[in-house]
Protein backbone atom coordinates (compact mmCIF):
# COMPACT_ATOMS: atom_id res chain seq x y z
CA UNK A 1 16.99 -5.13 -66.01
CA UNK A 2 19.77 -2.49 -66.42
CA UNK A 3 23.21 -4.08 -68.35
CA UNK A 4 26.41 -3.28 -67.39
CA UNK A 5 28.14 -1.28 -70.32
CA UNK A 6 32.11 -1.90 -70.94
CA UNK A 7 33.85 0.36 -67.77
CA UNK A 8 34.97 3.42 -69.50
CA UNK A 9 38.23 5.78 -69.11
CA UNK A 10 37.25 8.63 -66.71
CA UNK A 11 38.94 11.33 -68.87
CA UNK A 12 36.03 11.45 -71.28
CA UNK A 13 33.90 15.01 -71.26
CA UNK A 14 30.76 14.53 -71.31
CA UNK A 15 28.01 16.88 -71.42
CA UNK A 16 23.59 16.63 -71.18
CA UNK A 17 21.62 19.77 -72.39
CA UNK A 18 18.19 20.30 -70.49
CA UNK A 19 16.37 23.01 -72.09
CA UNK A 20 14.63 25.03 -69.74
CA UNK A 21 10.46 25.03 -69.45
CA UNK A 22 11.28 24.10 -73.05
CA UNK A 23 7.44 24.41 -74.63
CA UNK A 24 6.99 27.72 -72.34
CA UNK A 25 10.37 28.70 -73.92
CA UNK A 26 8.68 27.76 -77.65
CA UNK A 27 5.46 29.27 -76.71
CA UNK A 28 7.20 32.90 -75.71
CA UNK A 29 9.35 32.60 -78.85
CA UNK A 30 5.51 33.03 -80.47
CA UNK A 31 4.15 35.39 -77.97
CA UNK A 32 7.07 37.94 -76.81
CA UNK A 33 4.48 39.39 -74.35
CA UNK A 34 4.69 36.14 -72.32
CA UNK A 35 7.99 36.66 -71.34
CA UNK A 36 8.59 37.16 -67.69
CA UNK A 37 4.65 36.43 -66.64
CA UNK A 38 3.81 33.47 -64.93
CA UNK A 39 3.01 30.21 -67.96
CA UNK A 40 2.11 27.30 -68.25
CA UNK A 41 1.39 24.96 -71.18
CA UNK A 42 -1.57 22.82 -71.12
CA UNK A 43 -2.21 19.51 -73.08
CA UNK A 44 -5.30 19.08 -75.28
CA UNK A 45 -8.34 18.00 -72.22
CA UNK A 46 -10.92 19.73 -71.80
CA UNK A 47 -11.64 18.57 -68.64
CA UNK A 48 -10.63 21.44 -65.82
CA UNK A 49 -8.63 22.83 -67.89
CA UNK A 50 -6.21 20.66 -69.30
CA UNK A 51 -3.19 19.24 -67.88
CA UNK A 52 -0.08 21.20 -67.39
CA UNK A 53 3.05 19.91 -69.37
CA UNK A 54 5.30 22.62 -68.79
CA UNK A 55 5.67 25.38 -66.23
CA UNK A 56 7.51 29.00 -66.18
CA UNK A 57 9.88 29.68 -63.36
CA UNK A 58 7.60 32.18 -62.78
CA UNK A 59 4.69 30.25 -62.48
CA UNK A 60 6.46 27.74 -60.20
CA UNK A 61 6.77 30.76 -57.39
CA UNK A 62 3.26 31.13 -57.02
CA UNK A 63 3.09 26.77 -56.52
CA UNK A 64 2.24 26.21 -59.45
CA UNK A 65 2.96 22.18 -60.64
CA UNK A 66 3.32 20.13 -63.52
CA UNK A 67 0.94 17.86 -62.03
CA UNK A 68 -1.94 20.60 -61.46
CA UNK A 69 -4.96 21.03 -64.14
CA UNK A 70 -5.33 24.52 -65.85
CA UNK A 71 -8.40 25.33 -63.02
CA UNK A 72 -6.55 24.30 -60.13
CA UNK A 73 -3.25 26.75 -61.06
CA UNK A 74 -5.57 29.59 -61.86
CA UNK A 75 -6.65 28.69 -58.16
CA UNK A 76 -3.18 29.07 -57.26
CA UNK A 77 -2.13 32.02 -59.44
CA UNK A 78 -4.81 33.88 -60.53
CA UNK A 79 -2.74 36.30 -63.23
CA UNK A 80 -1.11 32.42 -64.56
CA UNK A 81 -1.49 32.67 -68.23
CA UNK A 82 -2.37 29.20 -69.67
CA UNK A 83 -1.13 27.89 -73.46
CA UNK A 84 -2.91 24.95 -75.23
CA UNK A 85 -0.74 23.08 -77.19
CA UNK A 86 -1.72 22.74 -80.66
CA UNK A 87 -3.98 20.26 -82.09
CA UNK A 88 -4.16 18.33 -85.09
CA UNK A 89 -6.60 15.48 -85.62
CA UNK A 90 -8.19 15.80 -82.48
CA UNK A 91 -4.93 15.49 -80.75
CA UNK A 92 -1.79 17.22 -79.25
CA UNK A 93 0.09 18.63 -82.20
CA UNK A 94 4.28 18.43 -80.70
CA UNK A 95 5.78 19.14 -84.71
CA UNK A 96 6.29 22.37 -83.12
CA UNK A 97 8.09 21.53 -80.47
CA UNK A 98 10.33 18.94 -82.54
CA UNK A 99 11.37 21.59 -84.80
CA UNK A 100 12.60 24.06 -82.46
CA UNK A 101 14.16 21.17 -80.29
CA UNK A 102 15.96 20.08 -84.03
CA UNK A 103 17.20 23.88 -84.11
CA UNK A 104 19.12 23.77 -80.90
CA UNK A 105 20.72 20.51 -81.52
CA UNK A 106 22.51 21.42 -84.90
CA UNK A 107 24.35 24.09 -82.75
CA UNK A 108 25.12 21.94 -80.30
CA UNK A 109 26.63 19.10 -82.66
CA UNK A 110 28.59 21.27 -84.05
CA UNK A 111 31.69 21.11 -81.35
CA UNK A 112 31.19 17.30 -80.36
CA UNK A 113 29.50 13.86 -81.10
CA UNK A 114 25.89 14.70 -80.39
CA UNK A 115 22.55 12.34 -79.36
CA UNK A 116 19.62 13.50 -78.86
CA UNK A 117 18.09 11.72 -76.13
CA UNK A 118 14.09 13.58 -76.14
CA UNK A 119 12.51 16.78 -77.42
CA UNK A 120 14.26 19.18 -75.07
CA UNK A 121 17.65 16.82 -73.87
CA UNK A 122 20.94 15.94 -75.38
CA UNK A 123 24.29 14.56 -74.58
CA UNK A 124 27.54 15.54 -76.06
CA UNK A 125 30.67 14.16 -76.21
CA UNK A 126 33.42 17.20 -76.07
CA UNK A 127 36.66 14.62 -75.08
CA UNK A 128 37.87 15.52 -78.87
CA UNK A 129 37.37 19.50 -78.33
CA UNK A 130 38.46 19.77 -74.87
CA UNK A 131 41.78 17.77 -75.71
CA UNK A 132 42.21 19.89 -78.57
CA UNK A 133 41.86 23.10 -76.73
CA UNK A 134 44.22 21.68 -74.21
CA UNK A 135 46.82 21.54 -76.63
CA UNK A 136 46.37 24.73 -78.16
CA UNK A 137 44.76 27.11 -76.23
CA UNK A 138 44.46 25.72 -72.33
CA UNK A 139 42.24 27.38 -70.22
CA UNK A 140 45.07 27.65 -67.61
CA UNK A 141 47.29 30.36 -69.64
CA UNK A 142 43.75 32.12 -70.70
CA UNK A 143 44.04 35.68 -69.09
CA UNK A 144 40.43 36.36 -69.38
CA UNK A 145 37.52 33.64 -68.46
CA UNK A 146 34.16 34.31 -69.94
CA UNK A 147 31.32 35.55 -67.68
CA UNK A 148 28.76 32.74 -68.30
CA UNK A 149 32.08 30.04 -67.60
CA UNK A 150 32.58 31.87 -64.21
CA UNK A 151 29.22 31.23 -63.36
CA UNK A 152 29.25 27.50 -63.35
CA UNK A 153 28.47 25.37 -60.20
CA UNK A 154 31.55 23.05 -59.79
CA UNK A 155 30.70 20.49 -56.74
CA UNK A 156 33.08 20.30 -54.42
CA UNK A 157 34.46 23.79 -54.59
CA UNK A 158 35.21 25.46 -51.62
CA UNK A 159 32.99 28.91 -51.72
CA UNK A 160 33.35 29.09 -48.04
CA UNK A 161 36.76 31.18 -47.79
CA UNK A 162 35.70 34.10 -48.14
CA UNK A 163 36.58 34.86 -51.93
CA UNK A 164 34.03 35.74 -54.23
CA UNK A 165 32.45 32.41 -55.94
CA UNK A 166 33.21 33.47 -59.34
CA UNK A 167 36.97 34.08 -58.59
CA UNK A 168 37.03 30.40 -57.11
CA UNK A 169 35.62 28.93 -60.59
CA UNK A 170 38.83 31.40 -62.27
CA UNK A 171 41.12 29.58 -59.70
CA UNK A 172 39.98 26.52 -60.03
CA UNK A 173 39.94 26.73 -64.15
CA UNK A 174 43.55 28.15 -64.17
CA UNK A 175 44.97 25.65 -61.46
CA UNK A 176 48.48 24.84 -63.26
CA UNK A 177 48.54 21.94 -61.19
CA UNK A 178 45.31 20.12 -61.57
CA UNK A 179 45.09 16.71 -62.94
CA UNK A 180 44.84 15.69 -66.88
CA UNK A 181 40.78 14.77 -65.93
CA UNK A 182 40.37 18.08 -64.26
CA UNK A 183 41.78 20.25 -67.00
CA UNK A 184 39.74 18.34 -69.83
CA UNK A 185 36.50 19.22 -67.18
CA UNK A 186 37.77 22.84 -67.52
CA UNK A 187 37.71 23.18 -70.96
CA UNK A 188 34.56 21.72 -70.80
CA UNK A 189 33.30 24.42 -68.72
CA UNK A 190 34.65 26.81 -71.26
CA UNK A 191 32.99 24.64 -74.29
CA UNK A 192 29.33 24.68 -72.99
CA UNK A 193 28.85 27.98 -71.96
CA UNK A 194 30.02 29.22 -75.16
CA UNK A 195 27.55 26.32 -76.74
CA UNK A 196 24.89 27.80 -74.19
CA UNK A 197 25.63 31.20 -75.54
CA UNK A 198 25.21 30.31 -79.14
CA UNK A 199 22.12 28.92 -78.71
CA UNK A 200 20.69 31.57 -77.15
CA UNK A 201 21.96 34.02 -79.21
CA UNK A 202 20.09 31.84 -82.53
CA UNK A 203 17.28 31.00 -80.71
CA UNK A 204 16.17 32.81 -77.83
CA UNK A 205 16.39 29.26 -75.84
CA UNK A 206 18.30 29.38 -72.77
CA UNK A 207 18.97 25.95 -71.25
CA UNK A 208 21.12 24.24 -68.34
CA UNK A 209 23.65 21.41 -68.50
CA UNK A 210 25.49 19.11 -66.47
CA UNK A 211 29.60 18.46 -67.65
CA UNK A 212 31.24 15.22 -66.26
CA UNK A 213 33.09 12.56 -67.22
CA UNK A 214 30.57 10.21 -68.42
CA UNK A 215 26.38 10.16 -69.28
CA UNK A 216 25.22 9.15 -65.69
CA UNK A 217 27.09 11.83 -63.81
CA UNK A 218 26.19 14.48 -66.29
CA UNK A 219 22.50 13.51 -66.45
CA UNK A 220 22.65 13.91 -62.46
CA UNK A 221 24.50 17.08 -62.41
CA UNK A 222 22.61 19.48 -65.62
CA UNK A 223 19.38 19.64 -63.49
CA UNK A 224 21.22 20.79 -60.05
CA UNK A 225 21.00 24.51 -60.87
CA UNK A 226 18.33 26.15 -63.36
CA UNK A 227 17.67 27.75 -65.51
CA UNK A 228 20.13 29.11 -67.88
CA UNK A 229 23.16 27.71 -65.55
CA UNK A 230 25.80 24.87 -65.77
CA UNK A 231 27.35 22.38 -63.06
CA UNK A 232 30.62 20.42 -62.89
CA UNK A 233 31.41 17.07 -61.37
CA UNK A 234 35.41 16.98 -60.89
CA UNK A 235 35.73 12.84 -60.38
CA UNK A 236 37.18 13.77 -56.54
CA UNK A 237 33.22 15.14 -55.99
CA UNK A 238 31.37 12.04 -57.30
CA UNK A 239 31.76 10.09 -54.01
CA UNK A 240 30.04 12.93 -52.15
CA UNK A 241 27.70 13.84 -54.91
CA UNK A 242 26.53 10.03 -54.78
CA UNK A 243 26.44 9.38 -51.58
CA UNK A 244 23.37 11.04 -50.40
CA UNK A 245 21.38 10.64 -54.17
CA UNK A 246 18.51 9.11 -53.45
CA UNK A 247 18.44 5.87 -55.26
CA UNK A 248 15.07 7.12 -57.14
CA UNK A 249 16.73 9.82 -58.60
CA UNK A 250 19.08 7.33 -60.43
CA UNK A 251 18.09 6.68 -64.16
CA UNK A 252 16.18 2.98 -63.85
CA UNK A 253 15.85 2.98 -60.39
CA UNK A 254 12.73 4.17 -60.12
CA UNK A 255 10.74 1.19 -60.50
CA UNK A 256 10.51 -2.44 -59.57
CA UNK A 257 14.53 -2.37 -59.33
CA UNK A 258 14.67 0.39 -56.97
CA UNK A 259 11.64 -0.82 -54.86
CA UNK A 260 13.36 -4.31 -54.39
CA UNK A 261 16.90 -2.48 -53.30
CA UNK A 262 15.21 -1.00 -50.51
CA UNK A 263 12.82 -3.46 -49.35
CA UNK A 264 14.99 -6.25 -49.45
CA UNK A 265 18.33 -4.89 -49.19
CA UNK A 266 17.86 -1.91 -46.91
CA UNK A 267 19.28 0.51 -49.88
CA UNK A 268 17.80 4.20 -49.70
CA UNK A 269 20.79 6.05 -51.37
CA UNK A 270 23.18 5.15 -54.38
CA UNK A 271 25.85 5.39 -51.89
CA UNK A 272 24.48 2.59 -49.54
CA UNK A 273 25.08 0.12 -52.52
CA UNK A 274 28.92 0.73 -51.61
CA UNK A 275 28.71 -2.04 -48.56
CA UNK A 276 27.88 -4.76 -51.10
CA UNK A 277 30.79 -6.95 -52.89
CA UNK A 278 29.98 -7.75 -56.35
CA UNK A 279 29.35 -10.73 -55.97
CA UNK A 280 26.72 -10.56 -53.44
CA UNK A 281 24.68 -7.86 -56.21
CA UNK A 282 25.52 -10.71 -59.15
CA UNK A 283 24.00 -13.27 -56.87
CA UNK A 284 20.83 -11.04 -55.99
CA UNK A 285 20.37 -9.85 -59.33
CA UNK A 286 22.60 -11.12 -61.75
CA UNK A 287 25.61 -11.07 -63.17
CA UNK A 288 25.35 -8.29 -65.58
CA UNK A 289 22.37 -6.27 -63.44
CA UNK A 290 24.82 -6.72 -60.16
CA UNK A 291 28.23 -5.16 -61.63
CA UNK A 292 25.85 -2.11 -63.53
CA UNK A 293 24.76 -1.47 -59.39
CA UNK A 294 28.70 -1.90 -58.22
CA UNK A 295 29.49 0.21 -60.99
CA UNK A 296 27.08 2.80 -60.93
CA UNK A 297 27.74 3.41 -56.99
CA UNK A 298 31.22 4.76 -57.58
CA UNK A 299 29.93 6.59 -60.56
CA UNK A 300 30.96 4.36 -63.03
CA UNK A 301 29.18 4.67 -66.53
CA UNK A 302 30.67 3.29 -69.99
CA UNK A 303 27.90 4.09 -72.03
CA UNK A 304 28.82 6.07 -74.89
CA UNK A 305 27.16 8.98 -76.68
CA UNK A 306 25.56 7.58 -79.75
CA UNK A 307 26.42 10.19 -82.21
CA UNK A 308 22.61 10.46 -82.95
CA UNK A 309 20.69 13.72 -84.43
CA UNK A 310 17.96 12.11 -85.84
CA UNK A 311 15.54 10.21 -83.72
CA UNK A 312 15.34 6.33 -83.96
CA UNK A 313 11.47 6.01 -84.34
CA UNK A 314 8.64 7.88 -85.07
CA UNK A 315 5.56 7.61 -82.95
CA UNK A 316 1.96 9.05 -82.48
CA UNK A 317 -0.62 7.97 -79.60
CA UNK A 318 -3.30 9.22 -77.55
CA UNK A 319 -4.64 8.62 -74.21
CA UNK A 320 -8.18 8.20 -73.22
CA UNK A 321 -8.63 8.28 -69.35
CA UNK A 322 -11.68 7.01 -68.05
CA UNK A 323 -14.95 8.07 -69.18
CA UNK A 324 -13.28 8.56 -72.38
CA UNK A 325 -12.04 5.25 -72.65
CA UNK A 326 -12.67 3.54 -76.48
CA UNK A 327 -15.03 0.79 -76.04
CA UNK A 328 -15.92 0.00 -79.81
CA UNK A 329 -14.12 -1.08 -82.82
CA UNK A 330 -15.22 1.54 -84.73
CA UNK A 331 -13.95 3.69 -82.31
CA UNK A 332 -10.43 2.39 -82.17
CA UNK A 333 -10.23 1.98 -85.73
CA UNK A 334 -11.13 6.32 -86.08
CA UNK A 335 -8.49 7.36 -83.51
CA UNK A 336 -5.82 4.47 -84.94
CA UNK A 337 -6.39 6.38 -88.40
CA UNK A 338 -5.74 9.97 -87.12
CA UNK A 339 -2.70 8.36 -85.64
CA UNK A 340 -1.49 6.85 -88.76
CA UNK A 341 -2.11 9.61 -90.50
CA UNK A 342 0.00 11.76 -88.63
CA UNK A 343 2.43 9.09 -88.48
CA UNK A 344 2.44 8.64 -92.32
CA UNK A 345 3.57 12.17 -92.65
CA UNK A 346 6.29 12.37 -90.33
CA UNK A 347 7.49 9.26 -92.40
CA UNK A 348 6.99 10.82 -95.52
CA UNK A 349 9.32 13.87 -94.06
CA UNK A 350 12.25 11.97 -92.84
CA UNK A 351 12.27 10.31 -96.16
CA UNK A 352 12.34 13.61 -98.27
CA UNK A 353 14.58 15.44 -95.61
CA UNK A 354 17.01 12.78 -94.48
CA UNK A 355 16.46 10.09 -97.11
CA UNK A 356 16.06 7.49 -94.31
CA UNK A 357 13.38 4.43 -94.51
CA UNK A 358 11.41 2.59 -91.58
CA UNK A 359 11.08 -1.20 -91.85
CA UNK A 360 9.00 -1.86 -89.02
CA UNK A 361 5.18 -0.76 -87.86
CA UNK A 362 3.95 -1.63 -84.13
CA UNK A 363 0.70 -0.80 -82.73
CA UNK A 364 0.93 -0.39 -78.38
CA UNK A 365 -2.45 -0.12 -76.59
CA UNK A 366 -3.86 -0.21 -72.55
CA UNK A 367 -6.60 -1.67 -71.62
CA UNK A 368 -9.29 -2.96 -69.42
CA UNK A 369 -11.53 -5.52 -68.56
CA UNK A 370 -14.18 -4.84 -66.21
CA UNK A 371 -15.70 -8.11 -66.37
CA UNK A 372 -12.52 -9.61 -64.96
CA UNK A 373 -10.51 -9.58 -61.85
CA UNK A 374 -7.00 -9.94 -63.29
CA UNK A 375 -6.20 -6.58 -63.97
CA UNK A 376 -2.54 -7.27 -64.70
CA UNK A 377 -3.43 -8.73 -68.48
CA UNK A 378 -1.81 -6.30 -70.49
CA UNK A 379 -2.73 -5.65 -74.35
CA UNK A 380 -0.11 -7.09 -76.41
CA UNK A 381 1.92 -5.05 -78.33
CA UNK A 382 1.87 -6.34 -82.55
CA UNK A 383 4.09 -5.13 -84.93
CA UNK A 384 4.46 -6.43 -88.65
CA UNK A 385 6.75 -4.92 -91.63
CA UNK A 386 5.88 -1.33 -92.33
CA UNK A 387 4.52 0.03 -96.20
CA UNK A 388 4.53 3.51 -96.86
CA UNK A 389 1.41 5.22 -97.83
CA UNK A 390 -1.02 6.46 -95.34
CA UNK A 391 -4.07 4.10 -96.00
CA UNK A 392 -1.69 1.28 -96.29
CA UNK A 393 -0.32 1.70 -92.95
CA UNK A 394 -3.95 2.12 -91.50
CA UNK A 395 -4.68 -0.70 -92.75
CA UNK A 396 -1.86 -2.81 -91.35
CA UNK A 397 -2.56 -0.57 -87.88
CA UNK A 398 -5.91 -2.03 -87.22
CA UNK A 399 -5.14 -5.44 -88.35
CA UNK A 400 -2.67 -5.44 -85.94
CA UNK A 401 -5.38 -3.98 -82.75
CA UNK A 402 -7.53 -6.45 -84.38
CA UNK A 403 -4.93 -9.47 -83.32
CA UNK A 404 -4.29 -7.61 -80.05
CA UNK A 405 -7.99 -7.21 -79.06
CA UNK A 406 -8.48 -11.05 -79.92
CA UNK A 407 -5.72 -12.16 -78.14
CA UNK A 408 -6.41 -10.00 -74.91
CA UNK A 409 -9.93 -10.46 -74.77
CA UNK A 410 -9.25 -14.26 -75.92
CA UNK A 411 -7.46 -15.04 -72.95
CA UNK A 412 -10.66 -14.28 -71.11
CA UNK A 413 -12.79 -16.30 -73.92
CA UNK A 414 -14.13 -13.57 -74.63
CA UNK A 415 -15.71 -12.63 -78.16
CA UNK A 416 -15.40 -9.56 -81.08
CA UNK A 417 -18.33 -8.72 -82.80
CA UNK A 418 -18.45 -5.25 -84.76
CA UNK A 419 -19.03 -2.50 -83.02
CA UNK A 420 -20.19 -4.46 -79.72
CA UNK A 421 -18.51 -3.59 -76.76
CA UNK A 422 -17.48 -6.94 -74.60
CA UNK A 423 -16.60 -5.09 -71.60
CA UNK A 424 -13.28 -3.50 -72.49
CA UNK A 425 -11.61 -0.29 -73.12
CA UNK A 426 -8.77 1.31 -74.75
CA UNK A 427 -7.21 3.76 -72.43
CA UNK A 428 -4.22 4.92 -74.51
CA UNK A 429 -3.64 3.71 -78.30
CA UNK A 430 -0.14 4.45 -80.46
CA UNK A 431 1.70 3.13 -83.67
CA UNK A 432 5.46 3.86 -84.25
CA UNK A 433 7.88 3.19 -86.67
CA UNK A 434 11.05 1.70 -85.67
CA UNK A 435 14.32 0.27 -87.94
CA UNK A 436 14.78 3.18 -89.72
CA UNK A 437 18.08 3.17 -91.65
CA UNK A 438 19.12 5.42 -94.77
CA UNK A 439 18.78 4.55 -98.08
CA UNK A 440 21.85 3.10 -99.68
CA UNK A 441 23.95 5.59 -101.23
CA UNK A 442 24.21 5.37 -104.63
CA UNK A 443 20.41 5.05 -105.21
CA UNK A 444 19.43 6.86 -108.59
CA UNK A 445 15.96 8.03 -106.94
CA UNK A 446 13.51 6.99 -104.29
CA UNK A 447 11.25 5.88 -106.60
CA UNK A 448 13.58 3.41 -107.66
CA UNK A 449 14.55 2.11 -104.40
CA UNK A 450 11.14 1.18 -104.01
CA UNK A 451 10.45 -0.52 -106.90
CA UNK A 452 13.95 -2.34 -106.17
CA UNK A 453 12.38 -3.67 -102.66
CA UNK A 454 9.39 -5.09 -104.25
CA UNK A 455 10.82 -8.57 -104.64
CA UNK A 456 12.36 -8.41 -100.85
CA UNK A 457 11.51 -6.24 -98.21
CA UNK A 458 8.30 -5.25 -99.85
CA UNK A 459 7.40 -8.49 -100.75
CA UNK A 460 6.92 -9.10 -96.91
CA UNK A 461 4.63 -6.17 -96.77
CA UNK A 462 2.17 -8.01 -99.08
CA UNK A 463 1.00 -10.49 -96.41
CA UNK A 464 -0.92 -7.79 -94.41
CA UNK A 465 -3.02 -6.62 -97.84
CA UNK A 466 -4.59 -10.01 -97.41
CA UNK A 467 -5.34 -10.39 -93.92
CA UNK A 468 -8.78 -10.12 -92.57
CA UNK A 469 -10.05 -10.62 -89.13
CA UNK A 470 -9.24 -14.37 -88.89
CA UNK A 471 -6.25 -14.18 -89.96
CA UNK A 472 -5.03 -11.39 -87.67
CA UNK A 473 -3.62 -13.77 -84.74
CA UNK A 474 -0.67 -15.45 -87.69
CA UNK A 475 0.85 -11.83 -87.31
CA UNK A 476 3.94 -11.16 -85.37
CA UNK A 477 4.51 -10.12 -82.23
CA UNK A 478 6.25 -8.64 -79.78
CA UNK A 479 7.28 -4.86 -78.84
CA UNK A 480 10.28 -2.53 -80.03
């Protein structure tokens, strides 16, 4: 269930950067003769074609969908031109992808607190920036407004009076007597397309972005108008902008939550949750799940930006859909070592580039039963402390699956034996590392630091270099 953060001030500027089609975008950095023709990029499957991750504007004219295979768009649009992502270890290879995402945020962070939420997506804080250039160089003296700032989408503005829409976004940027909020917004306007700018000037990337006065709204508002464009919420335009949302569209309304708001309280936008008292949400869904809803339906977000630019885990999984499903041990235990492997190096990089250490290894996994009616068993997720090196960590990997597979199947009484199959199969399989915090400063060398954890964190490690397949079900559980 959602918790309600702290309410925040609403004179905060806050900004999310969506890159646009971003692994089409990566892909036509490669291939300049992409550029313009309809693309798509297709994930590593064979089957039809491959599923589509990413789609070109272009493409998307002709109907052309994400959720289409690579035979059914050529269907579609015949002159489509279709990009496998790369592989490595019989799997999608995304390093790619990560780097070039890494490039744009370093621009971006450098005019604000920056987090990057995914690949492609982050949020900045500008409130220090925008205040600044309100005291020094406010947008409401500036005699000239750049192009790209004119362009910007501002919700509620009037483009009905006959002016052109560009001069409206001037008036409305040099309105003298606009409120503090409105001002900040303005010279967040100004910020971000110059940010925008920069980053396509370093790296061909164009992208879109939403500027508010808080995470939620901007989320909403930076996928209104794309590509390459940007849209304001002024706070006066959040009632209106809210009102009609569908509550699906809302970040973690989606599921279960959103499902029981409409069945059993007759909710089908964010702005029907305005009828409700407090009280009456706390009492339906509790206290701190209750006042996120009241707050959230006046546009109400305190959640900050996390000042983030490196990501908080590492992770590396496959799927197997049906037929493909993994119904032996030796199976599972040669995809769980391309995984680690992969994993190992990514580890191995953060700890050579940013000097940071992971503490934690968890193994995730889907499965089935086929003997069994109740479908709803899920695999249990197992995680245990993490030691570098990559046959280590395979090692600790597949003890893990090897607790999870005895515990799943166990609950059914059902039995492991080699490479038997009992009737189930692994649909999707991943490991991640999670706790990852930097070295201490002061450390002479990262040899040392290891040998220095040997008698604590390390000597936690040691436990898994003894288990064997009895002893599998002592380890710890629980997912991060």
């Amino acid at each position: 269930m959602p918790v309600a953060k702290p309410e925040s001030s609403d004179s905060r500027v806050i900004a999310h950067v969506d890159m646009d089609c971003f692994y089409v975008q990566v892909e036509q950095r490669k291939q300049p003769q992409l550029r313009g023709l309809p693309t798509a990029v297709v994930q590593y499957n064979e089957w039809k074609g491959g599923a589509l991750i990413a789609v070109s504007y272009e493409a998307r004219k002709f109907g052309v969908k994400r959720s289409m295979r690579g035979e059914e768009a050529k269907e579609v649009c015949p002159q489509v031109q279709l990009v496998q992502v790369p592989v490595a270890r019989g799997k999608a290879d995304l390093s790619g992808y990560r780097n070039a995402g890494s490039e744009v945020v370093s621009i971006l962070a450098r005019r604000g607190r920056c987090e990057r939420a995914s690949i492609d997506e982050v949020y900045l804080d500008l409130t220090d920036a925008a205040e600044m250039m309100l005291a020094d160089n406010p947008p409401q003296g500036m005699e000239t407004i750049d192009e790209e700032a004119l362009k910007s989408h501002i919700l509620g503005l009037n483009n009905e009076d006959g002016n052109d829409v560009k001069e409206n976004v001037r008036k409305w940027i040099h309105r003298h007597n606009a409120d503090h909020r409105d001002k900040l917004l303005a010279c967040g306007i100004l910020i971000v397309a110059e940010l925008r700018m920069q980053v396509l000037k370093e790296t061909e990337f164009t992208c879109s972005a939403g500027i508010a006065h808080n995470k939620m709204l901007a989320k909403l508002a930076s996928g209104m108008n794309k590509p390459a464009q940007q849209t304001v919420v002024p706070f006066s335009s959040v009632k209106g902008l809210l009102d009609t949302l569908p509550i699906r569209k809302m970040k973690q309304l989606g599921g279960k939550l959103g499902i029981s708001l409409q069945m059993d309280m007759g909710v089908n936008t964010v702005g029907d949750l305005l009828q409700f008292p407090e009280e009456k949400l706390q009492e339906r869904y509790g206290i701190n799940t209750g006042t996120w809803l009241w707050n959230i339906a006046r546009g109400i977000s305190g959640e900050e930006v996390e000042g983030r630019l490196l990501p908080k885990s590492h992770g590396s999984g496959k799927t197997f859909p049906g037929p493909r499903a993994l119904k032996t041990v030796p199976a599972v235990q040669h995809w769980l070592n391309q995984l680690c492997e992969e994993l190992s190096e990514r580890l191995c990089s953060d700890l050579d580039q940013n000097k940071r250490i992971a503490h934690t290894l968890t193994l995730h996994a889907r499965a089935y039963k086929s003997s069994d009616s109740d479908s709803q068993k899920k695999f249990p997720s197992k995680s245990c402390p993490l030691r570098y090196g990559t046959a280590k960590i395979q090692e600790d990997a597949f003890n893990l699956f090897q607790a999870g597979l005895r515990e799943y199947i166990g609950f059914y009484g059902g039995k492991t034996q080699g490479s038997h199959c009992s009737g189930w199969g692994i649909t999707s399989l991943s490991v991640s590392a999670s706790k990852i915090v930097p070295i201490p400063s002061g450390t002479c060398s990262i040899a040392k630091y290891f040998q220095g954890q040997s008698t604590s964190h390390f000597s936690s490690m040691q436990s898994s270099d003894n288990l064997n397949t009895e002893a599998t079900l002592s380890l710890p559980s629980g997912s991060i």
